[in-house]
C-alpha atoms as a PDB file:
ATOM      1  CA  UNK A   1      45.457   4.377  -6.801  1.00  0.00           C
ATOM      2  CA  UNK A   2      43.537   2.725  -4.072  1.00  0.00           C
ATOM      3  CA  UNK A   3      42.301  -0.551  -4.345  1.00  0.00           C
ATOM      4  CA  UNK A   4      40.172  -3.047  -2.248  1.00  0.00           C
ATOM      5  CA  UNK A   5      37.924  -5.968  -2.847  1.00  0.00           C
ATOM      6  CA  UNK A   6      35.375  -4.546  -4.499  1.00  0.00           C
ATOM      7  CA  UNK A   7      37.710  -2.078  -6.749  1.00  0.00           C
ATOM      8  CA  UNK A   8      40.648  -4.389  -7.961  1.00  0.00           C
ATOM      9  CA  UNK A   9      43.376  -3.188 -10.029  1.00  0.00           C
ATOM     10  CA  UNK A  10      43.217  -3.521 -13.305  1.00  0.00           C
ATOM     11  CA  UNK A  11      45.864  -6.138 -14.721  1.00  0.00           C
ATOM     12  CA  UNK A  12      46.412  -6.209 -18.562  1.00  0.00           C
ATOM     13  CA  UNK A  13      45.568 -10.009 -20.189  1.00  0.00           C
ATOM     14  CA  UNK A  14      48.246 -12.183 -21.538  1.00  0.00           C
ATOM     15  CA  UNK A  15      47.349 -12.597 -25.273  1.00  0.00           C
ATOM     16  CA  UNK A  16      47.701 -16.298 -26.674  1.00  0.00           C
ATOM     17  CA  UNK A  17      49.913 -16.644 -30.169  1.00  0.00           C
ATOM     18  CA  UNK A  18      48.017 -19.944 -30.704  1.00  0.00           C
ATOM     19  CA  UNK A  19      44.440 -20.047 -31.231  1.00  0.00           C
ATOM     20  CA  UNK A  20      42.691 -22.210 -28.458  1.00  0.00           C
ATOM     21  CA  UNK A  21      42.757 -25.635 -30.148  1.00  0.00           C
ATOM     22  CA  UNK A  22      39.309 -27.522 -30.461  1.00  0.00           C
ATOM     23  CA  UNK A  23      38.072 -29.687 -27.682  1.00  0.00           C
ATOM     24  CA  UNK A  24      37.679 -33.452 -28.651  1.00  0.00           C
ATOM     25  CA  UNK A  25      34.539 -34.668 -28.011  1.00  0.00           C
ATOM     26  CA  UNK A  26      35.330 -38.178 -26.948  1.00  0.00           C
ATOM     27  CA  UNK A  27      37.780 -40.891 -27.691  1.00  0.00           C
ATOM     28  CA  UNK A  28      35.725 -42.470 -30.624  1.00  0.00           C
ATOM     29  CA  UNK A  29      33.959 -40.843 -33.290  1.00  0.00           C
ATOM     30  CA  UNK A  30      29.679 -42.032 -32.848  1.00  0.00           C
ATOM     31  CA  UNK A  31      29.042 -44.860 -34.943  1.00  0.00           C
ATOM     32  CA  UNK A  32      25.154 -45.370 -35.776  1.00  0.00           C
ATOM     33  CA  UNK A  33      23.248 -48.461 -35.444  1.00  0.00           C
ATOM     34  CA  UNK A  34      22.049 -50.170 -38.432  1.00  0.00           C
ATOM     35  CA  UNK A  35      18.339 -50.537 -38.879  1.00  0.00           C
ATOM     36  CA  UNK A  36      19.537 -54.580 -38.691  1.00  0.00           C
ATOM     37  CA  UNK A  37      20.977 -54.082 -35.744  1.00  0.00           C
ATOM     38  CA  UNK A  38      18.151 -52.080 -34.653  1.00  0.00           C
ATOM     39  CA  UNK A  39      15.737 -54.458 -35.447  1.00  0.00           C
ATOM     40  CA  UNK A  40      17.208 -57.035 -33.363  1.00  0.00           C
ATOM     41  CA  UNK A  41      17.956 -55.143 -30.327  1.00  0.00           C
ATOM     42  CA  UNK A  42      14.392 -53.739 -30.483  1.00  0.00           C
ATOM     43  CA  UNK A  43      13.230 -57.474 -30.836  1.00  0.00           C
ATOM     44  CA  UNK A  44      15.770 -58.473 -27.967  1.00  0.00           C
ATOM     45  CA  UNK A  45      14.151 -55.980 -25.941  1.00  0.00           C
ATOM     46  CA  UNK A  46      10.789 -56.648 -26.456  1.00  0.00           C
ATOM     47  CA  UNK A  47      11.699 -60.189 -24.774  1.00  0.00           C
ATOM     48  CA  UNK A  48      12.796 -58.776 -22.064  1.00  0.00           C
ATOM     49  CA  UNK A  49      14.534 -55.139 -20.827  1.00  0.00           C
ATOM     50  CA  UNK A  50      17.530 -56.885 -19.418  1.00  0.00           C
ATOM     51  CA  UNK A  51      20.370 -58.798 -20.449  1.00  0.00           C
ATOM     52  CA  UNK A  52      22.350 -60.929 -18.641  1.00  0.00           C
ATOM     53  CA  UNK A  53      25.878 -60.355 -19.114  1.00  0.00           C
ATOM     54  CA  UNK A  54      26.262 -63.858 -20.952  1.00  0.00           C
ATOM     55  CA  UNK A  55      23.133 -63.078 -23.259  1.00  0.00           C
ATOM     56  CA  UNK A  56      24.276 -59.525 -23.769  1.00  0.00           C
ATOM     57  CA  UNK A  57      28.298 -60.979 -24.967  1.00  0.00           C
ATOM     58  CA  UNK A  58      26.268 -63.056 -27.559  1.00  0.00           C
ATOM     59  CA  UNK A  59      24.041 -60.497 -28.702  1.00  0.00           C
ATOM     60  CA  UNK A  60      27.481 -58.064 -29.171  1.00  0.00           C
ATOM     61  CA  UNK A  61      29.066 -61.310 -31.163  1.00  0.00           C
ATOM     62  CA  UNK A  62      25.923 -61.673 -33.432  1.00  0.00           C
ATOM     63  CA  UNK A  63      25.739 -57.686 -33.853  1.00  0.00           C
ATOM     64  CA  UNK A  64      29.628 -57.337 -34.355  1.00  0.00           C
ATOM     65  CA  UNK A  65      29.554 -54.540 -31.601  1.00  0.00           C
ATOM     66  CA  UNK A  66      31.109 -54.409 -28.313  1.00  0.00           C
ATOM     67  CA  UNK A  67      29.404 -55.886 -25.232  1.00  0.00           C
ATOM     68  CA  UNK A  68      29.384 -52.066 -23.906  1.00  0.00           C
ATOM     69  CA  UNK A  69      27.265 -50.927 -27.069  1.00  0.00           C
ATOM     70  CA  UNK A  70      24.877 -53.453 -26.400  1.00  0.00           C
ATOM     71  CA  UNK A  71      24.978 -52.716 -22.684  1.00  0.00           C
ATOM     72  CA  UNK A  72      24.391 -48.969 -22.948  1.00  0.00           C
ATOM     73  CA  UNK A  73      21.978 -49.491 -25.955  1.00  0.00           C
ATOM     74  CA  UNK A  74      19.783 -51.195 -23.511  1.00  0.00           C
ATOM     75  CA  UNK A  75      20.225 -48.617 -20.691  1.00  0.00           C
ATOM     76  CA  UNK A  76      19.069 -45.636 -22.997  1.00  0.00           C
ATOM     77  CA  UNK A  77      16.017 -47.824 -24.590  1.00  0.00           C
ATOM     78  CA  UNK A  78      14.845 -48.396 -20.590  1.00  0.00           C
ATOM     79  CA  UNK A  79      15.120 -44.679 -20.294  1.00  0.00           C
ATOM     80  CA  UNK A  80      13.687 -43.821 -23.126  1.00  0.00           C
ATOM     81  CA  UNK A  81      10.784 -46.142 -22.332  1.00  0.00           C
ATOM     82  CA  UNK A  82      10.262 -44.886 -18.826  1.00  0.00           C
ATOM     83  CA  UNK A  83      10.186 -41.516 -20.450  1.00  0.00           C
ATOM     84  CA  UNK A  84       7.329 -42.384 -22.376  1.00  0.00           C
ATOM     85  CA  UNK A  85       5.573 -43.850 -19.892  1.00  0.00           C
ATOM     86  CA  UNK A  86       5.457 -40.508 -17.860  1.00  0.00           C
ATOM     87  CA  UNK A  87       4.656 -38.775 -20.773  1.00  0.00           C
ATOM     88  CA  UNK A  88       1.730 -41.102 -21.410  1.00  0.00           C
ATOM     89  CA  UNK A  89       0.551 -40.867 -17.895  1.00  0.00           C
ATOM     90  CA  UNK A  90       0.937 -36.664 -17.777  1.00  0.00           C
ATOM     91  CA  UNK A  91      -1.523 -36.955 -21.274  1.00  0.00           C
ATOM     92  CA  UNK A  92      -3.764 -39.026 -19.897  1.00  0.00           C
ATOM     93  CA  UNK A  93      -3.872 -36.687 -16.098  1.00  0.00           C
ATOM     94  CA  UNK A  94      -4.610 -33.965 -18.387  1.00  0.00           C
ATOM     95  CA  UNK A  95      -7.336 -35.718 -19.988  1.00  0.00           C
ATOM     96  CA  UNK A  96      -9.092 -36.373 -16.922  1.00  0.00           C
ATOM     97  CA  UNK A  97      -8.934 -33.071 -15.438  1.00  0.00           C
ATOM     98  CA  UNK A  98     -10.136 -31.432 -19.075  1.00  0.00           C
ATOM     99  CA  UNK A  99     -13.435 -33.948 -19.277  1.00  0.00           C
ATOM    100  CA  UNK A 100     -13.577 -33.380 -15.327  1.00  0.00           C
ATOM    101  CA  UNK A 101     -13.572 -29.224 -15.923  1.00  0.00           C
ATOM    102  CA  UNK A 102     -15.681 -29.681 -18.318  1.00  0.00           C
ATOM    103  CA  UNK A 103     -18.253 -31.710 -16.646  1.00  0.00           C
ATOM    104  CA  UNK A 104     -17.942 -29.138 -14.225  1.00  0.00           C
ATOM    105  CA  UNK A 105     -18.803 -26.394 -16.501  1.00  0.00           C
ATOM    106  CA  UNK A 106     -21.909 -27.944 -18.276  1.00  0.00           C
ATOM    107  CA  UNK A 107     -23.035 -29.199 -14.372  1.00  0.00           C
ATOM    108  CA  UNK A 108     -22.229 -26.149 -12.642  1.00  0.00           C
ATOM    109  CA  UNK A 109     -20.938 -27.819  -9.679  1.00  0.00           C
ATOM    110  CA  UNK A 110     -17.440 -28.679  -8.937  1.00  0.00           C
ATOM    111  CA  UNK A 111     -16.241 -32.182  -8.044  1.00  0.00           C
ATOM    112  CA  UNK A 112     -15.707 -31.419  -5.028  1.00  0.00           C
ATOM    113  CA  UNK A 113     -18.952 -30.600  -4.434  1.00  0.00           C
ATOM    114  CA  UNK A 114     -20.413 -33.582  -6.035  1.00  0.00           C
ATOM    115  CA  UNK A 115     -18.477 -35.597  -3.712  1.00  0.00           C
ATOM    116  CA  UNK A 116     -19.310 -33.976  -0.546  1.00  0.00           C
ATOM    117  CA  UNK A 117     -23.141 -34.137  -1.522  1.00  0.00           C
ATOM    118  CA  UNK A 118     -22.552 -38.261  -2.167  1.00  0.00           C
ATOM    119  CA  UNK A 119     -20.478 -38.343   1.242  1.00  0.00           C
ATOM    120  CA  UNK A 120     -23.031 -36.395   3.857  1.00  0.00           C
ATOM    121  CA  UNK A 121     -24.275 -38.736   6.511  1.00  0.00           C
ATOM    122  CA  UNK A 122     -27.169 -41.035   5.984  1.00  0.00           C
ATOM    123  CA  UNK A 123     -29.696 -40.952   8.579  1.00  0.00           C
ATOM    124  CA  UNK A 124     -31.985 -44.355   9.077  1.00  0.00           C
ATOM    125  CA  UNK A 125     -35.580 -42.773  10.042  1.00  0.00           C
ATOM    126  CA  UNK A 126     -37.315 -45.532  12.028  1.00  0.00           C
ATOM    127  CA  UNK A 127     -40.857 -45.900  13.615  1.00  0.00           C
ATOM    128  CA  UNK A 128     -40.010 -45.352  16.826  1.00  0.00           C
ATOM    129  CA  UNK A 129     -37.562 -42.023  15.299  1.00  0.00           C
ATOM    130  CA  UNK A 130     -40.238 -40.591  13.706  1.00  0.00           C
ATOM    131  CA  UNK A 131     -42.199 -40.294  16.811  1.00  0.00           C
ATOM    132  CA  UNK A 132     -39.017 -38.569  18.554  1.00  0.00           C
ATOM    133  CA  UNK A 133     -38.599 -36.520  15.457  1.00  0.00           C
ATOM    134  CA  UNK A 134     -42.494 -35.341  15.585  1.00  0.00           C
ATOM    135  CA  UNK A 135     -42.270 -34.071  19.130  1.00  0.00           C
ATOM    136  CA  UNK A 136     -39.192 -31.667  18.926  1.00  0.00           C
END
């Protein structure tokens, strides 16, 4: 039998007695917010999208979580926030270029063309041009 790189031998599998045990998630099990403590970080954040680390250990004592609950709360809500934001921004882009198309349609000129129109040079025609202008 010959073998090289791109032919390899074939080598028989080792087959497990065990089934492959399950992979743990992470060290604690997720524990949801309540709509309290929802409330109040929502409120908290209204305020103000960051928390000192003093303001966010009193926070965690009033909410009975820890201070890195609070912590990461915060983190995801700025995320999710600047999320939004883009996703506000891409709606509204899209807005402008629909009206803009269909301004475009019902005009029959392009913005581009509307702009280069408004942009060409403005020549001043004075007495003493129009009697150059006459002669040529």
């Amino acid at each position: 039998m010959k073998c090289t790189r791109f032919c390899p031998p074939r080598v028989p599998r080792v087959q497990r007695k065990e089934p492959p045990t399950k992979r743990q998630l992470g060290r604690y099990p997720r524990i949801p917010f309540t709509n309290e403590q929802i409330a109040i970080l929502e409120e908290k954040f209204q305020e103000s999208p960051y928390l000192s680390s003093e303001e966010a250990s009193n926070l965690s004592k009033k909410l009975q979580l820890t201070d890195v609950k609070v912590k990461i709360w915060f983190q995801n809500r700025r995320a999710r926030k600047r999320r939004e934001e883009m996703g506000q921004s891409r709606k509204e882009e899209v807005t402008r270029r629909e009206s803009r198309e269909m301004v475009e349609s019902t005009t029959g000129t392009s913005h581009f063309e509307r702009r280069s129109a408004s942009a060409t040079p403005f020549f001043y025609v004075s007495p003493s041009n129009v009697l150059e202008l006459g002669h040529r």
